[in-house]
PDB file of N, CA and C in Angstrom:
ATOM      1  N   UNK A   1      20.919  18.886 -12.476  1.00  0.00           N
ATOM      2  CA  UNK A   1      22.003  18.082 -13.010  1.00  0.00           C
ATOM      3  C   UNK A   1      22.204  16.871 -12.088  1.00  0.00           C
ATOM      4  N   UNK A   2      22.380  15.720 -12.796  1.00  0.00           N
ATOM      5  CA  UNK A   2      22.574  14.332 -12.027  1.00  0.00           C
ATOM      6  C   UNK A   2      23.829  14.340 -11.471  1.00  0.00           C
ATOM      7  N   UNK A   3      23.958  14.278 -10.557  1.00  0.00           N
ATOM      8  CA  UNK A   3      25.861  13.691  -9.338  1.00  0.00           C
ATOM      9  C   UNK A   3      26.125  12.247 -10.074  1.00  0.00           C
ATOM     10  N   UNK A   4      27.171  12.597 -10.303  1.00  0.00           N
ATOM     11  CA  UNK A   4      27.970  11.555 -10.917  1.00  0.00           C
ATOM     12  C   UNK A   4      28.827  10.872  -9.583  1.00  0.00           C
ATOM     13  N   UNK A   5      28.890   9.568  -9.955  1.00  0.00           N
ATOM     14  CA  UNK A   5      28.558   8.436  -8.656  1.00  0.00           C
ATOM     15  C   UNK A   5      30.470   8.362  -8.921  1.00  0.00           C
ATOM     16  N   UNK A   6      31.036   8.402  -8.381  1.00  0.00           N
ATOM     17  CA  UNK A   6      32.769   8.060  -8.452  1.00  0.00           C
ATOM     18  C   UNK A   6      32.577   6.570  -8.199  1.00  0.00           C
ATOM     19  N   UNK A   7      33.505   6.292  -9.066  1.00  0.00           N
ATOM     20  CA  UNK A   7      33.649   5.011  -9.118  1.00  0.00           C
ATOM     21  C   UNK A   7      35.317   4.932  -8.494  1.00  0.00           C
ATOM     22  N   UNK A   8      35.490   3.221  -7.832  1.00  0.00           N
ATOM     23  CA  UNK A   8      37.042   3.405  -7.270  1.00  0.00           C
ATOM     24  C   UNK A   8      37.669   2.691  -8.575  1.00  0.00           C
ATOM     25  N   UNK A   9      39.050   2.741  -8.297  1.00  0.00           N
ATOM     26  CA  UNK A   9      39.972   2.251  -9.281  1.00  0.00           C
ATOM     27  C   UNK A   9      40.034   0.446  -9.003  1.00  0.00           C
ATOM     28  N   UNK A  10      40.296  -0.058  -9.917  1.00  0.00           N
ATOM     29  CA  UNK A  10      40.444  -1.474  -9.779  1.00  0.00           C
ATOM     30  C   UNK A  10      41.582  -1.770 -10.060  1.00  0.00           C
ATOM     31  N   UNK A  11      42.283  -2.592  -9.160  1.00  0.00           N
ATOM     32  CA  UNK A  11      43.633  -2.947  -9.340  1.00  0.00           C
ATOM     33  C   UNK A  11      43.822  -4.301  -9.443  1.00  0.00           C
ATOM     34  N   UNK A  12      44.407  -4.631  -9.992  1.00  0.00           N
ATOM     35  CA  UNK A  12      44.632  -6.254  -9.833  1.00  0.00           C
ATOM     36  C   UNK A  12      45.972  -6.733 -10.763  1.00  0.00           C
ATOM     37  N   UNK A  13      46.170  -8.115 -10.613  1.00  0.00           N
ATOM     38  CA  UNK A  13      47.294  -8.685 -11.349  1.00  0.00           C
ATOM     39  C   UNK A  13      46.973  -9.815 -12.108  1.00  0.00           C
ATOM     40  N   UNK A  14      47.264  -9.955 -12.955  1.00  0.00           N
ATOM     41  CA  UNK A  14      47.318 -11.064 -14.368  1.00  0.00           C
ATOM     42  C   UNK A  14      48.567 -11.363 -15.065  1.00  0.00           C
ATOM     43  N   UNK A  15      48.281 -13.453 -14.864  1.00  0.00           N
ATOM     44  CA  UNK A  15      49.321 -13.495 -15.557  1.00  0.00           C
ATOM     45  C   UNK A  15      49.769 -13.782 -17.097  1.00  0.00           C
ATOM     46  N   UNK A  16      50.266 -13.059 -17.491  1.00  0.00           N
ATOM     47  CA  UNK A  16      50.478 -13.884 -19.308  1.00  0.00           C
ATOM     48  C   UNK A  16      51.549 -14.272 -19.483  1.00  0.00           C
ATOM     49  N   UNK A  17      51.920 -15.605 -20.045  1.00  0.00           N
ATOM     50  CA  UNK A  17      53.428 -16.533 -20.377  1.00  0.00           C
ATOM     51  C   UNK A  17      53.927 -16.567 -19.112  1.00  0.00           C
ATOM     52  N   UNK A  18      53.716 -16.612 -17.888  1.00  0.00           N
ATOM     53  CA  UNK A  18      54.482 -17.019 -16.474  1.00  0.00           C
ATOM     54  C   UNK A  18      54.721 -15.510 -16.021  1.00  0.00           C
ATOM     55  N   UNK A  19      54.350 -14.115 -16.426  1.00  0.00           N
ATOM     56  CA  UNK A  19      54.865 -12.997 -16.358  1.00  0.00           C
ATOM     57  C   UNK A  19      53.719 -12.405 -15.393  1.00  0.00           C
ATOM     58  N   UNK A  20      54.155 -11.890 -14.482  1.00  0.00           N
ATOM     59  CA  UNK A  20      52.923 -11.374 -13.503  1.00  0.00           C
ATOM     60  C   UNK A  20      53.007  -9.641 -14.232  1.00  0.00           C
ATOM     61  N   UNK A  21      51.628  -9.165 -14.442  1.00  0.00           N
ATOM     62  CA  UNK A  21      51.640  -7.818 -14.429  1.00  0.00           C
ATOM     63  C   UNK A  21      50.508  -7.122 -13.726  1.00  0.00           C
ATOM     64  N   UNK A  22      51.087  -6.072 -13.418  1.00  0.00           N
ATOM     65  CA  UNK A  22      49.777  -4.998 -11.866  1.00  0.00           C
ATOM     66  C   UNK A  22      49.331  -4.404 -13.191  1.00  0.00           C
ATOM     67  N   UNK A  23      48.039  -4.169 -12.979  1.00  0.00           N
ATOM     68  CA  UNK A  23      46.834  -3.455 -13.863  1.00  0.00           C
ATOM     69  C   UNK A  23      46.045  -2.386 -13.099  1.00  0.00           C
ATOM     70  N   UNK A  24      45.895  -1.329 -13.268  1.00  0.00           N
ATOM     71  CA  UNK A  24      45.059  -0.233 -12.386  1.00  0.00           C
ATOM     72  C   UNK A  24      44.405   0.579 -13.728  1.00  0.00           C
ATOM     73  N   UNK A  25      42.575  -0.159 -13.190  1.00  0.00           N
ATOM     74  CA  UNK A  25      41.870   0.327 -14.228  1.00  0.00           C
ATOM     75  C   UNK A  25      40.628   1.069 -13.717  1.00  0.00           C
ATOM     76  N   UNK A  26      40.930   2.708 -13.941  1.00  0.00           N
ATOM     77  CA  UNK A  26      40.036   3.378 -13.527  1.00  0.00           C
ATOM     78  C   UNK A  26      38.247   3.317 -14.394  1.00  0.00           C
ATOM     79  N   UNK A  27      37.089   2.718 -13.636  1.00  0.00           N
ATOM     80  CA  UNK A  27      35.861   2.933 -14.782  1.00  0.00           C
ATOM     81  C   UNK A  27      35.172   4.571 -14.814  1.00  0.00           C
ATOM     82  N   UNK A  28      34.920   4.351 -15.913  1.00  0.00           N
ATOM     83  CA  UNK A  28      33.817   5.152 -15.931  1.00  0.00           C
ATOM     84  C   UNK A  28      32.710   5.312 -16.656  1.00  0.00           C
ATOM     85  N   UNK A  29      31.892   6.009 -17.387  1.00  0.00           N
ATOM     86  CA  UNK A  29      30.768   5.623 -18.565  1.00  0.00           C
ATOM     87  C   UNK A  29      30.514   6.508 -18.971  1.00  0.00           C
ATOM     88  N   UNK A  30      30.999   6.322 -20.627  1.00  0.00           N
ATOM     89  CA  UNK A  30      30.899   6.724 -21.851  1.00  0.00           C
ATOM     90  C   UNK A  30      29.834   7.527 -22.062  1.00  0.00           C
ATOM     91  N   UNK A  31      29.359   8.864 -22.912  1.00  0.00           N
ATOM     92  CA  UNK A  31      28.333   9.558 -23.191  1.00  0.00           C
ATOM     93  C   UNK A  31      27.104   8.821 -23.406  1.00  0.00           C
ATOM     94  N   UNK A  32      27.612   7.383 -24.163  1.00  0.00           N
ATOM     95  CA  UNK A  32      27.098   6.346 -24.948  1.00  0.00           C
ATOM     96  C   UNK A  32      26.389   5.885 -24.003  1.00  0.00           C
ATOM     97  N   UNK A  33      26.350   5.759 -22.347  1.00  0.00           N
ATOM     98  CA  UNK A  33      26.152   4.900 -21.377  1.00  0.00           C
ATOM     99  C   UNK A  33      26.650   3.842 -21.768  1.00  0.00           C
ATOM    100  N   UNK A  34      27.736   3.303 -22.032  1.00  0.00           N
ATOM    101  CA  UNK A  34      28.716   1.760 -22.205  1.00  0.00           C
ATOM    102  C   UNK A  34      29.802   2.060 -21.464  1.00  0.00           C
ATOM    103  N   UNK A  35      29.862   1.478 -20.691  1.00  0.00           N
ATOM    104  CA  UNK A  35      31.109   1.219 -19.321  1.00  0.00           C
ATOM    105  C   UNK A  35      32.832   1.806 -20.126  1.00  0.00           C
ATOM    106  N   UNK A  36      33.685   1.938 -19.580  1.00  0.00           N
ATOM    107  CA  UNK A  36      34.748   2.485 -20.025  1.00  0.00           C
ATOM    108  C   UNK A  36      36.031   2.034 -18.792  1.00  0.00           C
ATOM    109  N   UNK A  37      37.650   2.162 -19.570  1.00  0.00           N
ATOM    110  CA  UNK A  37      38.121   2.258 -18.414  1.00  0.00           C
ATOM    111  C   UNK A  37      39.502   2.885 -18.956  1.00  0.00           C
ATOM    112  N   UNK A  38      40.110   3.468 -17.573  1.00  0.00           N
ATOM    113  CA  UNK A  38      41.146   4.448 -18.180  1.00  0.00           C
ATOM    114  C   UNK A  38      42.156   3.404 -18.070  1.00  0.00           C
ATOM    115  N   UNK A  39      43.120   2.342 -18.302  1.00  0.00           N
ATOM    116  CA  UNK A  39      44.056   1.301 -17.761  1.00  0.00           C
ATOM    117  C   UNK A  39      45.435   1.734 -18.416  1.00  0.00           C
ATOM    118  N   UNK A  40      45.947   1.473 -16.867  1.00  0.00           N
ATOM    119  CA  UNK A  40      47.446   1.520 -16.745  1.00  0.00           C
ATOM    120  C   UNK A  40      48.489   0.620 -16.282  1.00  0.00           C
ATOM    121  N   UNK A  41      49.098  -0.379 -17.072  1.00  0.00           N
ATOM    122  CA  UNK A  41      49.396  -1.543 -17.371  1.00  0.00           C
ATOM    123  C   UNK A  41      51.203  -1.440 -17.081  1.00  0.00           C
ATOM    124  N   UNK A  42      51.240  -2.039 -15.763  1.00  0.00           N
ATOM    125  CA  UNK A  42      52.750  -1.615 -15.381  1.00  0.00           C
ATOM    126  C   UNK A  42      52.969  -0.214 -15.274  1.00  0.00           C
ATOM    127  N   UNK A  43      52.359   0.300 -14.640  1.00  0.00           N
ATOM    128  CA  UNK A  43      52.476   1.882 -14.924  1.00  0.00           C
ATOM    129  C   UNK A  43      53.104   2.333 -16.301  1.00  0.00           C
ATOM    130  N   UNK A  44      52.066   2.193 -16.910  1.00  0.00           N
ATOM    131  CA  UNK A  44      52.636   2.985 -18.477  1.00  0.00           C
ATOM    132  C   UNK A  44      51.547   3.773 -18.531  1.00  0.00           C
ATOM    133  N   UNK A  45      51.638   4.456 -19.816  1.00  0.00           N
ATOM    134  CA  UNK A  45      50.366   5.576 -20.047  1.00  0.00           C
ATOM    135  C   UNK A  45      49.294   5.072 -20.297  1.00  0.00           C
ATOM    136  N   UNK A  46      48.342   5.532 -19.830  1.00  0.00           N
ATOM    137  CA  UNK A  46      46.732   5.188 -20.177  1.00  0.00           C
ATOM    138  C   UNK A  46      45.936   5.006 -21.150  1.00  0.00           C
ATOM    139  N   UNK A  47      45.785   3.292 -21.429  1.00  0.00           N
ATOM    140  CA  UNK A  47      45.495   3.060 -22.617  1.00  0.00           C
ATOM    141  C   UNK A  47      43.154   2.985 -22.107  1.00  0.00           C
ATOM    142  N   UNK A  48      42.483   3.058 -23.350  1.00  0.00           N
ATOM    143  CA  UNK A  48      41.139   3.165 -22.735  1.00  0.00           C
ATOM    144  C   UNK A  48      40.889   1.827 -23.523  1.00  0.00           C
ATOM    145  N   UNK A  49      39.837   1.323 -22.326  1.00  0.00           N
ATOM    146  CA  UNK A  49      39.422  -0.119 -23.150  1.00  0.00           C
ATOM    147  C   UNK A  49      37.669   0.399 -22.907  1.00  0.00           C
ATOM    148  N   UNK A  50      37.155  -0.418 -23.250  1.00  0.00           N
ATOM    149  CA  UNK A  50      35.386  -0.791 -23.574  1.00  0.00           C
ATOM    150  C   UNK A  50      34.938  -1.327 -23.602  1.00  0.00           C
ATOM    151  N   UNK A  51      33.508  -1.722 -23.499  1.00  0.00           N
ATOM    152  CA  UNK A  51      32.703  -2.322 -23.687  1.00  0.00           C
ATOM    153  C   UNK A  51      32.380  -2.290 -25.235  1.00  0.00           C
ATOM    154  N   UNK A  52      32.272  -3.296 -25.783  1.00  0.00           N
ATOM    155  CA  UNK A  52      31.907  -3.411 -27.589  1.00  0.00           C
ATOM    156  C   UNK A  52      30.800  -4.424 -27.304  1.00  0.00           C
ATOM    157  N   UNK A  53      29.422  -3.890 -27.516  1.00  0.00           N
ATOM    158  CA  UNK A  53      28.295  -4.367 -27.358  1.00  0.00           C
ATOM    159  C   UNK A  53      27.913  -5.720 -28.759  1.00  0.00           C
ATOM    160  N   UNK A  54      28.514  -5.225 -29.934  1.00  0.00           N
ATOM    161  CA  UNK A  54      28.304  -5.876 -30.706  1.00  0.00           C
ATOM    162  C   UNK A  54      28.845  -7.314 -30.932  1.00  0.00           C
ATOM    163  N   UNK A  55      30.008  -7.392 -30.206  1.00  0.00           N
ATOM    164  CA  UNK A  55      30.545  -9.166 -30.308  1.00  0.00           C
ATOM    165  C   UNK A  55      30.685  -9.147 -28.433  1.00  0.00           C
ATOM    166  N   UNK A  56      30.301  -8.341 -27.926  1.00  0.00           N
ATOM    167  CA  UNK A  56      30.520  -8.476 -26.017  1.00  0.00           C
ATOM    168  C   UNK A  56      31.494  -8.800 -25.405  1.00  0.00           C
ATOM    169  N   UNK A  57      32.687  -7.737 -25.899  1.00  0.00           N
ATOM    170  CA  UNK A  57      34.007  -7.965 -25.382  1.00  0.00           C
ATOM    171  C   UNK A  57      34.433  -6.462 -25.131  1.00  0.00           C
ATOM    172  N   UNK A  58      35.336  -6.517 -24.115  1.00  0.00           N
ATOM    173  CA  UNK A  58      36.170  -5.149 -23.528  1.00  0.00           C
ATOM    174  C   UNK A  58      37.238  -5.677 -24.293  1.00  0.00           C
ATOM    175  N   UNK A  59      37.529  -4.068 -25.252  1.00  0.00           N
ATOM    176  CA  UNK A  59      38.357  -4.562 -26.049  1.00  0.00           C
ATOM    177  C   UNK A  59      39.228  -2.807 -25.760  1.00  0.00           C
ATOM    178  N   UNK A  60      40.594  -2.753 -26.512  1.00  0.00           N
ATOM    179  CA  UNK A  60      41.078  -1.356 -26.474  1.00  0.00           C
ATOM    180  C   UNK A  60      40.575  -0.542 -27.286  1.00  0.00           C
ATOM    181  N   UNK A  61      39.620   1.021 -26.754  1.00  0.00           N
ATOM    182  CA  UNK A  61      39.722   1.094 -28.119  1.00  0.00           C
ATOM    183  C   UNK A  61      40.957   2.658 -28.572  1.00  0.00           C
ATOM    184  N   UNK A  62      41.123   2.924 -27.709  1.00  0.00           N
ATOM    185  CA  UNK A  62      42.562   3.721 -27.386  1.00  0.00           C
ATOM    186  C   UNK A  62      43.619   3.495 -27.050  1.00  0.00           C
ATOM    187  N   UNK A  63      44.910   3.363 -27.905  1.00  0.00           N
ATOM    188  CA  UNK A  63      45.926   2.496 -27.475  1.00  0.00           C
ATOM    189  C   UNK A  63      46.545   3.605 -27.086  1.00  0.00           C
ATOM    190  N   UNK A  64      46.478   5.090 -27.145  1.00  0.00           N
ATOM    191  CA  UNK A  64      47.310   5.848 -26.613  1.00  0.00           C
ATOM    192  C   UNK A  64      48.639   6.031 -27.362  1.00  0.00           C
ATOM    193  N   UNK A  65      49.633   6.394 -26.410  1.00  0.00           N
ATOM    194  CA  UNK A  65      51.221   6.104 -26.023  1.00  0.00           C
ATOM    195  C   UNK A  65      51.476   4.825 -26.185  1.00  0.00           C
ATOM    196  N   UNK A  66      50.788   3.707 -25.224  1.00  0.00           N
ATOM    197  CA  UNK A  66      51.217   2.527 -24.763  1.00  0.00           C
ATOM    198  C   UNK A  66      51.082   1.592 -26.219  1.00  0.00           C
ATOM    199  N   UNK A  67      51.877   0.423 -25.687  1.00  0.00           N
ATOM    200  CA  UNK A  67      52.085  -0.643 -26.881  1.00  0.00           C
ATOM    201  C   UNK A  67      52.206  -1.699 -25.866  1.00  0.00           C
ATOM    202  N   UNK A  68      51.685  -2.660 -26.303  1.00  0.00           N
ATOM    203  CA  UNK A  68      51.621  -3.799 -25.284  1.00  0.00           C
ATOM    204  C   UNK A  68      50.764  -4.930 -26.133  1.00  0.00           C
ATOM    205  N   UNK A  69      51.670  -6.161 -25.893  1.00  0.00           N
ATOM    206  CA  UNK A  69      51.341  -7.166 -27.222  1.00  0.00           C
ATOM    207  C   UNK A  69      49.526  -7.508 -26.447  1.00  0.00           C
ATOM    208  N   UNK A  70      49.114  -7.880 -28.083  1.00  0.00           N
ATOM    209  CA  UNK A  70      47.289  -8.191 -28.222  1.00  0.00           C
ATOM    210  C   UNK A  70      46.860  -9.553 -26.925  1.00  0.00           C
ATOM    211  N   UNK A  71      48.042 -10.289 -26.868  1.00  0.00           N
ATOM    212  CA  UNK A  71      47.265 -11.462 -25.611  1.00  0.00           C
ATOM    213  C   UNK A  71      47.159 -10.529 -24.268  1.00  0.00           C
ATOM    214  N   UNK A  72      48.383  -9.916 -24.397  1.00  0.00           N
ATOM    215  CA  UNK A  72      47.996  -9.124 -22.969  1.00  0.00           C
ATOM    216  C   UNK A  72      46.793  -7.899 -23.111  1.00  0.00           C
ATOM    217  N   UNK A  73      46.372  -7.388 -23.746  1.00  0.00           N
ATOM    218  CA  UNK A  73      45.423  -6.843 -23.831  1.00  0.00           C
ATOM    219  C   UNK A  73      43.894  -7.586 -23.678  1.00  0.00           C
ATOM    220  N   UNK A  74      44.129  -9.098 -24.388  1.00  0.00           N
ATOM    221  CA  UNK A  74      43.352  -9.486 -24.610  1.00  0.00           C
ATOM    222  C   UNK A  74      42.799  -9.948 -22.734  1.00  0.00           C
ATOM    223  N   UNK A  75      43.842 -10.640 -22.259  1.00  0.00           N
ATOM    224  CA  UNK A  75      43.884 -11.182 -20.583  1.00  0.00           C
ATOM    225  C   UNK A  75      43.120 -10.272 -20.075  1.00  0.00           C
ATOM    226  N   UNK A  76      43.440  -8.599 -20.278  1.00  0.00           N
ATOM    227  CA  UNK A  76      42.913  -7.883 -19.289  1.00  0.00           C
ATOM    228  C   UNK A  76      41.572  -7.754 -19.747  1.00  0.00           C
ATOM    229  N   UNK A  77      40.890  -7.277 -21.066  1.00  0.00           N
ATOM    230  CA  UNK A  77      39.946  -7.156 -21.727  1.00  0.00           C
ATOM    231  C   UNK A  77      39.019  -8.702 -20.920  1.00  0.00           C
ATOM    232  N   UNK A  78      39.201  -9.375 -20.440  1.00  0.00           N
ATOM    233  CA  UNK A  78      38.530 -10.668 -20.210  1.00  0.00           C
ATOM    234  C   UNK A  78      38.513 -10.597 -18.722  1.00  0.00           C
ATOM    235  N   UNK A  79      39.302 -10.146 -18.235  1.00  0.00           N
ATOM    236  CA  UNK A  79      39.020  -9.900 -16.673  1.00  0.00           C
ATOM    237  C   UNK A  79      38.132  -8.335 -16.173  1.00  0.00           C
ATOM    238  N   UNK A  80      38.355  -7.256 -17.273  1.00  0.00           N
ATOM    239  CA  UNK A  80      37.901  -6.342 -17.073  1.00  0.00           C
ATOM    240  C   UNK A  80      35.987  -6.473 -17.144  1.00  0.00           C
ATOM    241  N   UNK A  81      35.510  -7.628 -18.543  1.00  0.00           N
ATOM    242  CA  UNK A  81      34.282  -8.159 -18.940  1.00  0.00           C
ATOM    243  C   UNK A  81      34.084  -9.037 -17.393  1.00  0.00           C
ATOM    244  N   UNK A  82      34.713  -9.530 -17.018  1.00  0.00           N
ATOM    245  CA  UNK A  82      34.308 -10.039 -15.700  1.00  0.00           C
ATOM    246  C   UNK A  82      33.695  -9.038 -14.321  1.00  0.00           C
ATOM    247  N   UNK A  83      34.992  -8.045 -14.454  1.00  0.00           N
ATOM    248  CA  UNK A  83      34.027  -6.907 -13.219  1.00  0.00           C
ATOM    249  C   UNK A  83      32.958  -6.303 -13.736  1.00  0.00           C
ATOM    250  N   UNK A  84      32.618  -5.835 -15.218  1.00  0.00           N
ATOM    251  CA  UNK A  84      31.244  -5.276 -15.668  1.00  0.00           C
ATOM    252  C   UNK A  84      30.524  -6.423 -15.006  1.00  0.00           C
ATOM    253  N   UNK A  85      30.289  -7.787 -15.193  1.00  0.00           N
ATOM    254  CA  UNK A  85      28.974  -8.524 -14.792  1.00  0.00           C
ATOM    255  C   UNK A  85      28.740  -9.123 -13.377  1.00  0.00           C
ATOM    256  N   UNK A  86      29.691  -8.651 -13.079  1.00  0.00           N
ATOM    257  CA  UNK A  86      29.898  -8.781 -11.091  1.00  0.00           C
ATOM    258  C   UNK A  86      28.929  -7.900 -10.694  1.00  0.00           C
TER     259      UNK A  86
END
């Protein structure tokens, strides 16, 4: 059986409309092998975003509990596509 490599959590802050928000987005990878992440947005419940190979955007595809308007999803989804190609 292959050891699964731990990945650390990524934290960071983004701003949308002048509003600073802390983001802590745990990765990991999908059965699919396509990147994944568990994100917790102001400490709320853990919404999962992705990799969507077909238009190449981290998009949500589990909104969970959480509700949180589409630009802010969208901000993080665009910074999250940034650490996949780092």
């Amino acid at each position: 059986m292959a050891k699964k490599i731990k990945q650390k959590a990524l934290n960071f802050e983004v701003v949308v409309n002048g509003r600073p928000i802390e983001v802590v987005a745990k990765p990991y990878t999908a059965a699919n092998d396509l990147p994944r992440f568990r994100v917790s947005i102001d400490g709320s419940p853990v919404q999962i975003f992705g990799l969507e190979p077909s238009i190449n955007k981290v998009v949500v595809l589990d909104k969970g509990a959480a509700q949180h308007p589409a630009n802010v999803e969208h901000v993080i989804g665009e910074t999250l596509l940034q650490a996949i190609a780092a």
